[in-house]
N, C-alpha and C. Protein backbone atom coordinates (compact mmCIF):
# COMPACT_ATOMS: atom_id res chain seq x y z
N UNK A 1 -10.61 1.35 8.89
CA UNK A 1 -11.13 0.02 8.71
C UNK A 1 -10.08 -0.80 7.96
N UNK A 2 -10.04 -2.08 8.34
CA UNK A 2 -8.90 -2.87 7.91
C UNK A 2 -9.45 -4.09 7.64
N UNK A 3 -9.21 -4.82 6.16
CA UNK A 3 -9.46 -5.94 6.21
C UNK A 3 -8.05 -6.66 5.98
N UNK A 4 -8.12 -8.22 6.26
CA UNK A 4 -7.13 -9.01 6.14
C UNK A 4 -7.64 -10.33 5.47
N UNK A 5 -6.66 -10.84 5.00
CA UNK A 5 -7.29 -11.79 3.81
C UNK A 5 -6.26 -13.11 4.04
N UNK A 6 -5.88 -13.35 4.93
CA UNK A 6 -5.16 -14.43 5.93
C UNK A 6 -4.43 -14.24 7.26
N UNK A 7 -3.65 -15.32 7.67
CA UNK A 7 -3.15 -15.24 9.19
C UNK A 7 -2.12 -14.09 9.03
N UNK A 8 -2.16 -12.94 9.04
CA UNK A 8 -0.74 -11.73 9.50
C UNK A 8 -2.14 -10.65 9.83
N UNK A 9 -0.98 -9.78 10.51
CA UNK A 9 -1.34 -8.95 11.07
C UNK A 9 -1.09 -7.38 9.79
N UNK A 10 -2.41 -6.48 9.69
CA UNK A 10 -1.72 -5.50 9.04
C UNK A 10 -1.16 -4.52 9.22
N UNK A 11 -0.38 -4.31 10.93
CA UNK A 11 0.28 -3.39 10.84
C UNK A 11 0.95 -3.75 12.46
N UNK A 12 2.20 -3.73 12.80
CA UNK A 12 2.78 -4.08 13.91
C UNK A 12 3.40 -3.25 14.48
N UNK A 13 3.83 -2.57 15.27
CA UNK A 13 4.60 -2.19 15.95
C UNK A 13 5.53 -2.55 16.81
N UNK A 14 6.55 -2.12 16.58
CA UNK A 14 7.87 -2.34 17.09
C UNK A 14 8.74 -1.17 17.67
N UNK A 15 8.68 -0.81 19.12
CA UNK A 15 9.56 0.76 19.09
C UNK A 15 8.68 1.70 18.73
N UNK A 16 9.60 2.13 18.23
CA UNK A 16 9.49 3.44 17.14
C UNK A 16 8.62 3.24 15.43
N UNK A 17 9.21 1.88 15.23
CA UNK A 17 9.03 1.00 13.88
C UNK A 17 7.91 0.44 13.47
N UNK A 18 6.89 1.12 12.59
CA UNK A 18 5.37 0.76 12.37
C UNK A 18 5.90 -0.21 11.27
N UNK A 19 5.45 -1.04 10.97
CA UNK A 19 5.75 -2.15 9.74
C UNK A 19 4.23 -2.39 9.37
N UNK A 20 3.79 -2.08 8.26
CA UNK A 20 2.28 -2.23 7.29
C UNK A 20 2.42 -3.39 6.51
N UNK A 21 1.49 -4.38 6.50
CA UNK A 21 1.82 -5.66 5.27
C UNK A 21 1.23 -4.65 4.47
N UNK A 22 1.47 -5.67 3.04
CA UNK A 22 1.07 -5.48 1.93
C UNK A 22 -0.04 -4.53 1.70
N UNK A 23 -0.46 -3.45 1.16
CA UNK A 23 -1.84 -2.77 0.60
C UNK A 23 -2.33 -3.07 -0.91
N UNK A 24 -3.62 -3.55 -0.66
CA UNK A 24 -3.78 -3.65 -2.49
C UNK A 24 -5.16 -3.11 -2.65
N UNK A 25 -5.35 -2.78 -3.94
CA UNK A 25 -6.42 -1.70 -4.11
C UNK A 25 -7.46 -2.15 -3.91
N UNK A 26 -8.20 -2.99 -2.56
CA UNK A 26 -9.41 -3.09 -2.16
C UNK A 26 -10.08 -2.36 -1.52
N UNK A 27 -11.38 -1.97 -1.57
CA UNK A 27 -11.90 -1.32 -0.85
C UNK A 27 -12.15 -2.07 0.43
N UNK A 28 -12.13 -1.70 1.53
CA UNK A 28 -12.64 -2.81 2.84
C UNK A 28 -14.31 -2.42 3.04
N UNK A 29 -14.94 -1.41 2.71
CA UNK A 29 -16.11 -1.49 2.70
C UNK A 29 -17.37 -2.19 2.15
N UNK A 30 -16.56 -2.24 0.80
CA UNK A 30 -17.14 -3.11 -0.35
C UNK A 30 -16.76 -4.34 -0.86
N UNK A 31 -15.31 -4.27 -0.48
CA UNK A 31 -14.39 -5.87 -0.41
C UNK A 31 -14.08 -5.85 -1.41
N UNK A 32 -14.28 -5.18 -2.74
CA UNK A 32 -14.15 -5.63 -4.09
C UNK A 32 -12.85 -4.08 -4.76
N UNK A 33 -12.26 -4.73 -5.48
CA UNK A 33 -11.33 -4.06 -6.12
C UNK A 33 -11.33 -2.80 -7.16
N UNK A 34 -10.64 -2.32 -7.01
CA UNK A 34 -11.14 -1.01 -8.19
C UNK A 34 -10.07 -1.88 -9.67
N UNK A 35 -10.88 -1.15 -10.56
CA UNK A 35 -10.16 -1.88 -11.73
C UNK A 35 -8.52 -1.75 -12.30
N UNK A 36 -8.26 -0.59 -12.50
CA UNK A 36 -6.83 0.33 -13.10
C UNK A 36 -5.84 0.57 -11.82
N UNK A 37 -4.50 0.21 -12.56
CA UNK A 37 -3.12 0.28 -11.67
C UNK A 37 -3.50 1.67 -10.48
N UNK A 38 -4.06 2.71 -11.21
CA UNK A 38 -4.01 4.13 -11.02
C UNK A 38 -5.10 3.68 -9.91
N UNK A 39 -6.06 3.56 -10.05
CA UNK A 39 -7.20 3.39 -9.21
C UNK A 39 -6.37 2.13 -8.13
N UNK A 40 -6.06 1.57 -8.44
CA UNK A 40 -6.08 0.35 -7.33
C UNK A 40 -4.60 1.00 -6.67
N UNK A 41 -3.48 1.65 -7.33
CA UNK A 41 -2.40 2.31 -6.19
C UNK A 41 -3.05 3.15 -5.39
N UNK A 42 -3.76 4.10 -5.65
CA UNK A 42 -4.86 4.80 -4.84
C UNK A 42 -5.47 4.59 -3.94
N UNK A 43 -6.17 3.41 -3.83
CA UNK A 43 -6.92 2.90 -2.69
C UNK A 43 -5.88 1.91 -1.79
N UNK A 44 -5.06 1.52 -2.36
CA UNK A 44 -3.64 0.51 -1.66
C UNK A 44 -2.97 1.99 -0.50
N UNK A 45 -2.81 2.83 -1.44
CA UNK A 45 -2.06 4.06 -0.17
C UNK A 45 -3.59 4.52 0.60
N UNK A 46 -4.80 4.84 0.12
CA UNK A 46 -5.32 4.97 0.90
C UNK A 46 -5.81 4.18 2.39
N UNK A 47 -5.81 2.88 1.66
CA UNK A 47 -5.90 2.15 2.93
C UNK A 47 -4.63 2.07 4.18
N UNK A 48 -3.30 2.39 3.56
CA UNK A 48 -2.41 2.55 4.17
C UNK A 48 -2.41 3.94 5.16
N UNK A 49 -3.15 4.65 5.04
CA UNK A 49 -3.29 5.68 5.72
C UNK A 49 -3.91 5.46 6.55
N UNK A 50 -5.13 4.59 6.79
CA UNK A 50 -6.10 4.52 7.75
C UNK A 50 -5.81 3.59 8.16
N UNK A 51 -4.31 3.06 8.52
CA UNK A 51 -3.40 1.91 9.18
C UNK A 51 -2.65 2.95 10.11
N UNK A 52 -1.98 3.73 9.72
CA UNK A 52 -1.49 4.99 9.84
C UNK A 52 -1.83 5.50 10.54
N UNK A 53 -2.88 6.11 10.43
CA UNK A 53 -4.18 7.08 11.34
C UNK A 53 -4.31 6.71 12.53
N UNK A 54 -4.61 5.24 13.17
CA UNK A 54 -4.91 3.95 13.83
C UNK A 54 -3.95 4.05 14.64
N UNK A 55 -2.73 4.45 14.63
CA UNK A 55 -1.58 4.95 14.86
C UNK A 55 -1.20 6.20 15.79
N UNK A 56 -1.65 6.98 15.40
CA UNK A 56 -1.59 8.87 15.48
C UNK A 56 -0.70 8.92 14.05
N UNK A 57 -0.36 8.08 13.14
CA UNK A 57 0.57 8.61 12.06
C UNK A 57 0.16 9.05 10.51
N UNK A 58 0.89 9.47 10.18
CA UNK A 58 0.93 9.71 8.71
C UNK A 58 1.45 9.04 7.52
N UNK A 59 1.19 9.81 6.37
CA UNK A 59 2.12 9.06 5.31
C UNK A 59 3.98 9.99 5.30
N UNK A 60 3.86 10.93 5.83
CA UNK A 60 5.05 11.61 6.18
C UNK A 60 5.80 10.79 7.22
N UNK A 61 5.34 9.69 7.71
CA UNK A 61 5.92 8.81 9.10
C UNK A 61 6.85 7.54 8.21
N UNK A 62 6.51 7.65 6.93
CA UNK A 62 7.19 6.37 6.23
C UNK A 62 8.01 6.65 5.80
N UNK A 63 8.99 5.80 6.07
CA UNK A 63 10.64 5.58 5.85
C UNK A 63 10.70 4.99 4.90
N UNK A 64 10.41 4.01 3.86
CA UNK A 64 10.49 2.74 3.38
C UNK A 64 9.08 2.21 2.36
N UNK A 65 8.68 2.06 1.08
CA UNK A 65 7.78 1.11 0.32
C UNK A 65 8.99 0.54 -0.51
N UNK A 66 7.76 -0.56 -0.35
CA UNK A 66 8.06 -1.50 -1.16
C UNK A 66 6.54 -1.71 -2.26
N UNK A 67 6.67 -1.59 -3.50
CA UNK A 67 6.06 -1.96 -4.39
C UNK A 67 5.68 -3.08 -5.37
N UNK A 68 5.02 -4.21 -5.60
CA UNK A 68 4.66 -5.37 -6.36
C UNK A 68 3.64 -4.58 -7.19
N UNK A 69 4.52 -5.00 -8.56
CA UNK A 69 3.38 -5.40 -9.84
C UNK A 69 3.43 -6.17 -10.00
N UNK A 70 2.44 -6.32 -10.78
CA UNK A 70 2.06 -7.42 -11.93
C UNK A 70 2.28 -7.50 -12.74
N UNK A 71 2.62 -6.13 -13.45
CA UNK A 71 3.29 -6.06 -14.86
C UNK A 71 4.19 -4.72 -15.05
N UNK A 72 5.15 -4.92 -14.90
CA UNK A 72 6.19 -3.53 -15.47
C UNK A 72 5.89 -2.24 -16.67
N UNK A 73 4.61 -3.06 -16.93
CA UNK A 73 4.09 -2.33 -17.51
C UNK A 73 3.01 -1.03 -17.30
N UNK A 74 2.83 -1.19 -16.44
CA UNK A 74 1.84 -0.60 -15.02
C UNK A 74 3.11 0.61 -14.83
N UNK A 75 4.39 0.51 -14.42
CA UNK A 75 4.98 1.06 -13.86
C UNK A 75 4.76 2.76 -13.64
N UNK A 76 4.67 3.47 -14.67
CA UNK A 76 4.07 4.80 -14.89
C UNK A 76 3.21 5.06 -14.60
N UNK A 77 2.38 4.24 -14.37
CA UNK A 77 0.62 4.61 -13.66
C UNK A 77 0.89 4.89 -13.14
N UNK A 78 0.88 3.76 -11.96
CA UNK A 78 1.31 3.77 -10.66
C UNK A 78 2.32 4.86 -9.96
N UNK A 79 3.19 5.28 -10.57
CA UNK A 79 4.38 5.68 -10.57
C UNK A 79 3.52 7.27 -10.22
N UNK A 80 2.68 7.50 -11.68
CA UNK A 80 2.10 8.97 -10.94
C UNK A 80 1.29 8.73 -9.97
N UNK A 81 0.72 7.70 -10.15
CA UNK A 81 -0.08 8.27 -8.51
C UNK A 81 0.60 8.06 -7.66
N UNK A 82 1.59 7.56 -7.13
CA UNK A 82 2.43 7.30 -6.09
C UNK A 82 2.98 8.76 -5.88
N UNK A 83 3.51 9.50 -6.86
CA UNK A 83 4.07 10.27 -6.83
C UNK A 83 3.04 11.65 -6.32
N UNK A 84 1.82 11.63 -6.22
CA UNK A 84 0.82 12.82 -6.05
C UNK A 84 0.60 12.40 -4.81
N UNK A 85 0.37 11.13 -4.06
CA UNK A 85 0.61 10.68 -2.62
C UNK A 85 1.29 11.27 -1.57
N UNK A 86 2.57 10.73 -2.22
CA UNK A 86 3.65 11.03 -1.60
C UNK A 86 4.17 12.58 -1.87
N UNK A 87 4.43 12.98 -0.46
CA UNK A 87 5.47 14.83 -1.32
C UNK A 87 6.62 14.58 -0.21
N UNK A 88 7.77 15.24 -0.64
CA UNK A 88 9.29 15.52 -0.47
C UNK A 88 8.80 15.77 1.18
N UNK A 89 9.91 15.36 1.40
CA UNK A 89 10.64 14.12 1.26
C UNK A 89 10.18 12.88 1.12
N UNK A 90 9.76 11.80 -0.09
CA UNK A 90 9.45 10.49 -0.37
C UNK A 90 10.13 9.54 0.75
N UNK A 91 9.12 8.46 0.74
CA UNK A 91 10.01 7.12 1.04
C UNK A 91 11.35 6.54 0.33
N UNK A 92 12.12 5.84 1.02
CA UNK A 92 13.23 5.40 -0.18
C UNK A 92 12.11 4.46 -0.72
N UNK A 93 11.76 3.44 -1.62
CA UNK A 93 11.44 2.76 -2.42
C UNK A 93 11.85 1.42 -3.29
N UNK A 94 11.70 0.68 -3.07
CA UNK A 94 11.81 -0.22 -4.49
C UNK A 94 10.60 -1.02 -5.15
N UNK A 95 10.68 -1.27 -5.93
CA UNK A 95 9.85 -1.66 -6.97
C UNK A 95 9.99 -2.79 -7.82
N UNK A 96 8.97 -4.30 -7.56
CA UNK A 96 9.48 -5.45 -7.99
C UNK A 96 8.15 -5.93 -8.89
N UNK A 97 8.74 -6.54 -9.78
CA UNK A 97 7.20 -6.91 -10.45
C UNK A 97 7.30 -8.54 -10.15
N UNK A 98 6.36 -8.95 -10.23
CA UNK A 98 5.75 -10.56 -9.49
C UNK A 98 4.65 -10.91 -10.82
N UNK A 99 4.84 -12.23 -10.24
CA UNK A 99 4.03 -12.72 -11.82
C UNK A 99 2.71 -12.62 -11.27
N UNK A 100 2.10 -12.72 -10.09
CA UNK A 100 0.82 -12.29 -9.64
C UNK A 100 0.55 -12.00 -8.43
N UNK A 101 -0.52 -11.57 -8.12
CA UNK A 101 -1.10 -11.20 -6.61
C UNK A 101 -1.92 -11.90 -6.30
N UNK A 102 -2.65 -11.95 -5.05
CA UNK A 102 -3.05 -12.81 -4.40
C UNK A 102 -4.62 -12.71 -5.34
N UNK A 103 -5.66 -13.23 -5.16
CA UNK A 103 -7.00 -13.34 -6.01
C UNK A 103 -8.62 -12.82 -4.76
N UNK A 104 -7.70 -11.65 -4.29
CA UNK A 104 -8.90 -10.87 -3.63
C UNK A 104 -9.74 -9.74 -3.45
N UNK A 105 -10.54 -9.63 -3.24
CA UNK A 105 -11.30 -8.31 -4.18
C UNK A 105 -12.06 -8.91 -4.95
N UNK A 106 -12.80 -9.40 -5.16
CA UNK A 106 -13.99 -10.18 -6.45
C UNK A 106 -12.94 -10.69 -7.79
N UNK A 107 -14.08 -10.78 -8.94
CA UNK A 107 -13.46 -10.84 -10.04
C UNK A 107 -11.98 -9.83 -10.18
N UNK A 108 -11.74 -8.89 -10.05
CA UNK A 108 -11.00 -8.01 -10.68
C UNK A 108 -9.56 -8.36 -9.73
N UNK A 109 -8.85 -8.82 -11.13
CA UNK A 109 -7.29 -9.07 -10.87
C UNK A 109 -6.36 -7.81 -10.20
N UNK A 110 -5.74 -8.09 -9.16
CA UNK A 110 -5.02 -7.84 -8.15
C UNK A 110 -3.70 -7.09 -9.35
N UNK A 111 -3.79 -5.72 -8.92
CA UNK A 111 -2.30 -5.31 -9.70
C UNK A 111 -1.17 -4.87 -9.44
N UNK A 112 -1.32 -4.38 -7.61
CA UNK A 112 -0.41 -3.81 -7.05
C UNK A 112 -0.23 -3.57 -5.96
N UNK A 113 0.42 -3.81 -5.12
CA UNK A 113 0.78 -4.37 -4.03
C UNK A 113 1.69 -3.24 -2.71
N UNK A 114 1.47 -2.55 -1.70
CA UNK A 114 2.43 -1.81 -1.47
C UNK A 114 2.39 -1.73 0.33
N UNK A 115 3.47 -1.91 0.36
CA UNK A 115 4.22 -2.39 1.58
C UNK A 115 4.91 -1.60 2.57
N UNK A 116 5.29 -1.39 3.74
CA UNK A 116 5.73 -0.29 4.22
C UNK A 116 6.46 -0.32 5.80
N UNK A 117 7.05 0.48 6.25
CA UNK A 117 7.73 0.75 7.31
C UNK A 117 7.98 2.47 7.42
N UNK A 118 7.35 2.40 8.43
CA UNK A 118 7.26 4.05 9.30
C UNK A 118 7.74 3.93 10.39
N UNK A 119 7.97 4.87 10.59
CA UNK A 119 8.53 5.75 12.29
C UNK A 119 7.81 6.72 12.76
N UNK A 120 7.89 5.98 14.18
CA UNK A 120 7.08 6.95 15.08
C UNK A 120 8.12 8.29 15.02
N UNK A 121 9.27 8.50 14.85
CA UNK A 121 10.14 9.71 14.80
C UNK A 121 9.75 10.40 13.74
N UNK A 122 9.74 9.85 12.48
CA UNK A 122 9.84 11.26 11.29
C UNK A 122 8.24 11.39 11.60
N UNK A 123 8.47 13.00 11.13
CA UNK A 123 7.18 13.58 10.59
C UNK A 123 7.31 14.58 9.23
């Protein structure tokens, strides 16, 4: 299940080349956000999986995240759960902090953001 929260598409194909917009820790069932970096990277890769899935692919199919915080301060949260996600061989990665995210998901502020490019080749 996929929600979208303006005009793009969340996941394109190109080739070989899956390209995922942005994931942020919403639930699409409930629409509303989980609270903590940890909780909301969690449901951001989870939803990225069931983009994935949609696919025939995996999280082993990704070449490439890209990460938005909100605060550099987050970084270690996030950082472990990303890291219990992901196993060896990882995505390459980078990691940018932004002064905010978009305002979706109910009340609860938007903390992290994660972005992606897979291949139909790796597994």
């Amino acid at each position: 299940m996929s929600t979208t929260y303006g005009p793009y598409t969340p996941l394109r194909a190109v080739g070989a080349m899956v390209f995922i917009s942005g994931q942020i820790g919403v639930d699409p069932a409930t629409k509303t956000a989980v609270t903590t970096v940890s909780e909301q990277t969690a449901q951001a890769l989870k939803n990225m999986e069931e983009l994935l899935a949609g696919e025939g692919l995996t999280l082993k199919n990704v070449a490439k995240t890209t990460v938005f915080l909100a605060s550099m301060d987050d970084f270690n949260q996030m950082n472990a759960t990303y890291e219990k996600t992901f196993t060896a061989p990882r995505p390459a990665r980078s990691t940018i902090a932004v002064r905010e995210l978009p305002r979706v998901g109910g009340d609860t502020p938007l903390l992290v953001e994660i972005e992606a490019i897979a291949s139909k080749e790796l597994s």
